[in-house]
Protein backbone atom coordinates (compact mmCIF):
# COMPACT_ATOMS: atom_id res chain seq x y z
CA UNK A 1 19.39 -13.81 -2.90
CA UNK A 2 20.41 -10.77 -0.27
CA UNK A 3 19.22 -8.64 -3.07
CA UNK A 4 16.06 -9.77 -3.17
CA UNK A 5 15.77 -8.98 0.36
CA UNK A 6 15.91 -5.45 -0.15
CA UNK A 7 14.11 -2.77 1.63
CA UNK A 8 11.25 -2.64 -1.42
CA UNK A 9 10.95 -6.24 -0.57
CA UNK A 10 10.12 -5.31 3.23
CA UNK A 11 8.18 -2.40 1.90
CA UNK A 12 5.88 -4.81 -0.14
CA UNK A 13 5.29 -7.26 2.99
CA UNK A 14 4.50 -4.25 5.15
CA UNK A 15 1.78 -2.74 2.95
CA UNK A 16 0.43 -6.38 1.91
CA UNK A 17 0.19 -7.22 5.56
CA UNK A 18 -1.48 -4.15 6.35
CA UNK A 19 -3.89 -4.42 3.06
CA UNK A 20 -5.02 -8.09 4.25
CA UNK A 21 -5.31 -7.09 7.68
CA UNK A 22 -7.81 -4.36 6.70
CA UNK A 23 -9.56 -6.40 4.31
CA UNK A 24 -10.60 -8.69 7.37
CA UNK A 25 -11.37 -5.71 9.44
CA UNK A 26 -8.90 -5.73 11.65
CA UNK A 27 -7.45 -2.19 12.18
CA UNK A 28 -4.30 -3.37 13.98
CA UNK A 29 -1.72 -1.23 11.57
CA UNK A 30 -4.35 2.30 12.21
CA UNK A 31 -3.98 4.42 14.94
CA UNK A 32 -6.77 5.80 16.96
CA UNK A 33 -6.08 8.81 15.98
CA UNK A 34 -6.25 7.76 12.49
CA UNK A 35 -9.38 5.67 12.72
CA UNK A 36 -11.05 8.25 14.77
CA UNK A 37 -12.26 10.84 11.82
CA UNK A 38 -14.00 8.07 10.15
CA UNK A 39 -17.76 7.19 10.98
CA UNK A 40 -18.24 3.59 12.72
CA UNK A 41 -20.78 2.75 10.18
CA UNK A 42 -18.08 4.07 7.10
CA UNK A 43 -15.73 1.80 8.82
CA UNK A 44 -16.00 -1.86 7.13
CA UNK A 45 -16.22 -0.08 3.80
CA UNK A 46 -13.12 2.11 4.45
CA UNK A 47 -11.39 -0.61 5.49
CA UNK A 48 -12.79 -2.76 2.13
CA UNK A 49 -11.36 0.37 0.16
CA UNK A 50 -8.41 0.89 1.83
CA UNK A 51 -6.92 -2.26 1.93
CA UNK A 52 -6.99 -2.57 -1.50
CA UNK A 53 -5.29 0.00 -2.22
CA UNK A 54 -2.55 -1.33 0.42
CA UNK A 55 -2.42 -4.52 -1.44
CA UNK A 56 -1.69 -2.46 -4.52
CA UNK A 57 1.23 -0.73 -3.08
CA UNK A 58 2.19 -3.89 -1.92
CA UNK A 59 2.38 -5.66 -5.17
CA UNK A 60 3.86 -2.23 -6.39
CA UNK A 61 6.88 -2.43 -4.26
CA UNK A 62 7.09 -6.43 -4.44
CA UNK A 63 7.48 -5.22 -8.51
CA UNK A 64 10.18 -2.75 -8.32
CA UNK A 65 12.23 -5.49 -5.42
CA UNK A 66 12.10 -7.69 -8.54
CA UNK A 67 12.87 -5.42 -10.91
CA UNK A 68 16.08 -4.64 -9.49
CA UNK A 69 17.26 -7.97 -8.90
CA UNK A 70 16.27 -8.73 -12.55
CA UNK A 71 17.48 -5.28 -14.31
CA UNK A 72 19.71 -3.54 -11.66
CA UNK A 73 20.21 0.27 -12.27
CA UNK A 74 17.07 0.81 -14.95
CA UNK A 75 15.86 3.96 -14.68
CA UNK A 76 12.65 2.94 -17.15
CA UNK A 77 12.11 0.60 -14.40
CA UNK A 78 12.53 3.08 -11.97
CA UNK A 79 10.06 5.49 -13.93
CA UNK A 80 7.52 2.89 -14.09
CA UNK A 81 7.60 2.40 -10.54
CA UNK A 82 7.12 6.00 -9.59
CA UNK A 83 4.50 6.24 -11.45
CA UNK A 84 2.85 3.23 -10.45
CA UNK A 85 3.08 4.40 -6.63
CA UNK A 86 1.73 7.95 -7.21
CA UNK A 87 -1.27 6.49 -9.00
CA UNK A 88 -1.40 4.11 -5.90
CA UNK A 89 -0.95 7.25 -3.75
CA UNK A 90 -3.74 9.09 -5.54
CA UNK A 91 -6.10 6.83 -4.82
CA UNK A 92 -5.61 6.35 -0.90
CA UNK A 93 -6.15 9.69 -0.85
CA UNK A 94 -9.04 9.69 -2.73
CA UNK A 95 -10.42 7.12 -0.22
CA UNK A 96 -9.14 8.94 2.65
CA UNK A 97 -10.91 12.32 1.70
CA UNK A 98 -14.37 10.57 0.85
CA UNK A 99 -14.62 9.16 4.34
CA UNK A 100 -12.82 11.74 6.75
CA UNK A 101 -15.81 13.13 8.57
């Protein structure tokens, strides 16, 4: 069970937590400085948008902390993930870009 609890596994309830927290409109993981290049009125849909994409990550990292528990050392699984997180990067800053002012 200690290798379930693996830094993917932390990873996974970081960005999930974040992606829920945003999804209720909370901005408590942004910073200011962050949040501040984004127009109030863009800010509910940003947040919509964004923690989405958070939960995706999320689920992608929860996905690879199971994968190695269940195939340990598989670099297919390994591939899969990579590519599953730079799609998952691609598209937070996608979002990013369309609201930065």
């Amino acid at each position: 069970m200690s290798q379930f609890l693996s830094l993917s596994f932390l990873a996974s309830i970081y960005f999930f937590a974040r992606g829920v927290f945003a999804l209720f409109g909370q901005t408590t993981f942004y910073t200011r400085r962050h949040l501040e290049h984004i127009d109030e009125s863009d800010l509910p849909a940003y947040l919509k948008q964004i923690g989405t994409a958070h939960m995706a990550v999320g689920i992608v990292f929860l996905a690879k902390a199971i994968a190695n528990v269940v195939f340990p050392y598989s670099k297919a699984a390994l591939y899969v993930f990579l590519l599953a997180l730079l799609v998952c990067v691609y598209f937070i800053s996608k979002i990013d870009n369309r609201y930065k002012k």
